[in-house]
Protein backbone atom coordinates (compact mmCIF):
# COMPACT_ATOMS: atom_id res chain seq x y z
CA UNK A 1 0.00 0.00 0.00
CA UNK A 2 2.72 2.54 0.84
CA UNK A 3 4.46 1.79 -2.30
CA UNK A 4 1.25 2.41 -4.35
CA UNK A 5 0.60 5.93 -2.74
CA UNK A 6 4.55 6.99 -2.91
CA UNK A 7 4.14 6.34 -7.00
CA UNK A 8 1.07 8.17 -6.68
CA UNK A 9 2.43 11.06 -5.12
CA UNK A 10 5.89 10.93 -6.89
CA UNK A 11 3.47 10.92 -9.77
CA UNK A 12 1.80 13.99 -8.73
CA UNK A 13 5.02 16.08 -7.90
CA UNK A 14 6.78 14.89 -11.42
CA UNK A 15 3.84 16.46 -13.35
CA UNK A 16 2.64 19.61 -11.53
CA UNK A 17 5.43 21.97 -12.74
CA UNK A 18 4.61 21.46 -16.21
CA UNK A 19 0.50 21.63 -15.57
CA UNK A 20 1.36 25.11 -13.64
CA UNK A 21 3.31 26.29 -16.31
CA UNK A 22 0.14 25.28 -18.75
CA UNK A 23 -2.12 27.03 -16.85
CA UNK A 24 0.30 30.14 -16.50
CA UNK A 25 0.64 30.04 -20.30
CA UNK A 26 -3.24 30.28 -20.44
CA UNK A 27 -3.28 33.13 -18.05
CA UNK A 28 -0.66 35.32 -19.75
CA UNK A 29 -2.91 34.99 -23.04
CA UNK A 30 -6.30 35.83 -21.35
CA UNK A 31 -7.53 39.52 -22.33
CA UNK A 32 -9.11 41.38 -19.65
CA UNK A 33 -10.95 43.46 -22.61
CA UNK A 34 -13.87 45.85 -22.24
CA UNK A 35 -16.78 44.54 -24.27
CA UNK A 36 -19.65 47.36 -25.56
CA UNK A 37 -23.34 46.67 -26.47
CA UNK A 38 -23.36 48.37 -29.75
CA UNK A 39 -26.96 48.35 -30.08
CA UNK A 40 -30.06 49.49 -28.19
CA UNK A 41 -33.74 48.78 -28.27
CA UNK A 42 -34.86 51.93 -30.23
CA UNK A 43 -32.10 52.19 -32.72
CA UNK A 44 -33.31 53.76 -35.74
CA UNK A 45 -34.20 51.66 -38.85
CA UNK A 46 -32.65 53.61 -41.21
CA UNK A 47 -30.08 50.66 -42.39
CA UNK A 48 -26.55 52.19 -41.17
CA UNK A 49 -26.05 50.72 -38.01
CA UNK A 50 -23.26 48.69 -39.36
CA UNK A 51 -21.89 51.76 -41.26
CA UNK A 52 -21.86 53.78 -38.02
CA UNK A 53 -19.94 50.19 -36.21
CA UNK A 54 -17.51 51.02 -38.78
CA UNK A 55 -17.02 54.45 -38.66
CA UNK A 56 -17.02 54.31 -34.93
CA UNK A 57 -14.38 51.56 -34.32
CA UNK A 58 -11.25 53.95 -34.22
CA UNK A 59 -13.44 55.99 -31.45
CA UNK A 60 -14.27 53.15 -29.73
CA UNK A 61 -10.54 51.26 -29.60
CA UNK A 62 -9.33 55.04 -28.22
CA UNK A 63 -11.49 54.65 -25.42
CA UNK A 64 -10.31 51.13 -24.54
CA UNK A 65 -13.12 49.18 -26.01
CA UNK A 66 -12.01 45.65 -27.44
CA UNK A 67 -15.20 43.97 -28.07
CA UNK A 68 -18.29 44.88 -29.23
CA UNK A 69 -21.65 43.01 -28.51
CA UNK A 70 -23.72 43.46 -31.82
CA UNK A 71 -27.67 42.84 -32.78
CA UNK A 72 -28.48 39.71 -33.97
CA UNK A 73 -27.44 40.18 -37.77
CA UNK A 74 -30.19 38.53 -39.65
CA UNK A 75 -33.63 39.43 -40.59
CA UNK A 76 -36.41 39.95 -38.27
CA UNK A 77 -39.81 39.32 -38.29
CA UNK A 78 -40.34 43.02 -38.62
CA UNK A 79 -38.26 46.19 -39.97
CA UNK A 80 -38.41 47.25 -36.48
CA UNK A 81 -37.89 44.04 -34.89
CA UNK A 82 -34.51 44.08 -32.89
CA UNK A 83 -33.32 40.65 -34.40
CA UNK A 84 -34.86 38.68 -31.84
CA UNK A 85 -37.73 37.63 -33.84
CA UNK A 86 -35.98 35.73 -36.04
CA UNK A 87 -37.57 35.42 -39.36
CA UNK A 88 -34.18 34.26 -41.72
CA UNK A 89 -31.40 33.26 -39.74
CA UNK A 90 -29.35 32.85 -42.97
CA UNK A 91 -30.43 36.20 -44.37
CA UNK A 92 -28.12 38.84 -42.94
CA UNK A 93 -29.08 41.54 -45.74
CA UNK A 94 -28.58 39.57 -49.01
CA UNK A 95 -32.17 38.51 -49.90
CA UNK A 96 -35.36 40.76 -50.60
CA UNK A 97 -37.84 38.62 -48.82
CA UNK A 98 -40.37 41.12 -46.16
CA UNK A 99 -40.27 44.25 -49.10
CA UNK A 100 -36.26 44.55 -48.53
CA UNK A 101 -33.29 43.41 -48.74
CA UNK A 102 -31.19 45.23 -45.95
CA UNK A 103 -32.41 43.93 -42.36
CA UNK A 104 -32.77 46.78 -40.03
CA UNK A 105 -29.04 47.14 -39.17
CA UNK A 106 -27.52 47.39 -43.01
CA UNK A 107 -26.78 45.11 -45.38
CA UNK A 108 -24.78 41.63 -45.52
CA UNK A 109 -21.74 43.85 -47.35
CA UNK A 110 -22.12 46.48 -44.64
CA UNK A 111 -22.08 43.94 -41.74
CA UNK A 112 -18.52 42.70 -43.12
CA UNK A 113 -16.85 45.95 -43.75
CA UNK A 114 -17.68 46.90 -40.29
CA UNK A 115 -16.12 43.40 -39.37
CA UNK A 116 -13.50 43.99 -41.62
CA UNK A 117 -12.63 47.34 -39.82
């Protein structure tokens, strides 16, 4: 029995330098960022919310902001819905289905350029 537990713990001691230094890798790689909802509930739908994302992003990376939370990207049930009444999840402002094309927040080519920047 004693034999079986000093293994064990000689075990134990042989590997835990190199998971510490795994999990200190991990650490030094983590980003405390600052994340920002870039939407609200009565944003206009005029179709350049992704144009203003994009236009905004050197602002926003001045101020410390990493991340941005966006609106769901595809069309809504409505042109005022806020993209959580999903009507076309694959439709992210490519497709005139519901009278348009763009969803409220822009267009699919918008949506990447303000990815893009």
């Amino acid at each position: 029995m004693f034999k079986k537990v000093t293994i064990v713990g000689l075990s134990v001691v042989m590997f835990l330098p190199s998971i510490y230094e795994g999990s200190k890798a991990y650490a030094d790689t983590v980003n405390n960022g600052t994340l920002m909802q870039y939407f609200e509930w009565y944003a206009p739908n005029d179709g350049n919310h992704w144009n203003r994302l994009r236009t905004d992003v050197e602002n926003l990376a001045e101020k410390g902001i990493t991340s941005v939370w966006i609106p769901p990207a595809y069309k809504g049930t409505t042109q005022n819905d806020v993209g959580y009444g999903a009507y076309d999840l694959y439709d992210l402002g490519e497709f005139n289905q519901k009278g348009t094309v763009r969803t409220k927040y822009g267009t699919k080519a918008q949506l990447k350029s303000a990815i893009d920047a």
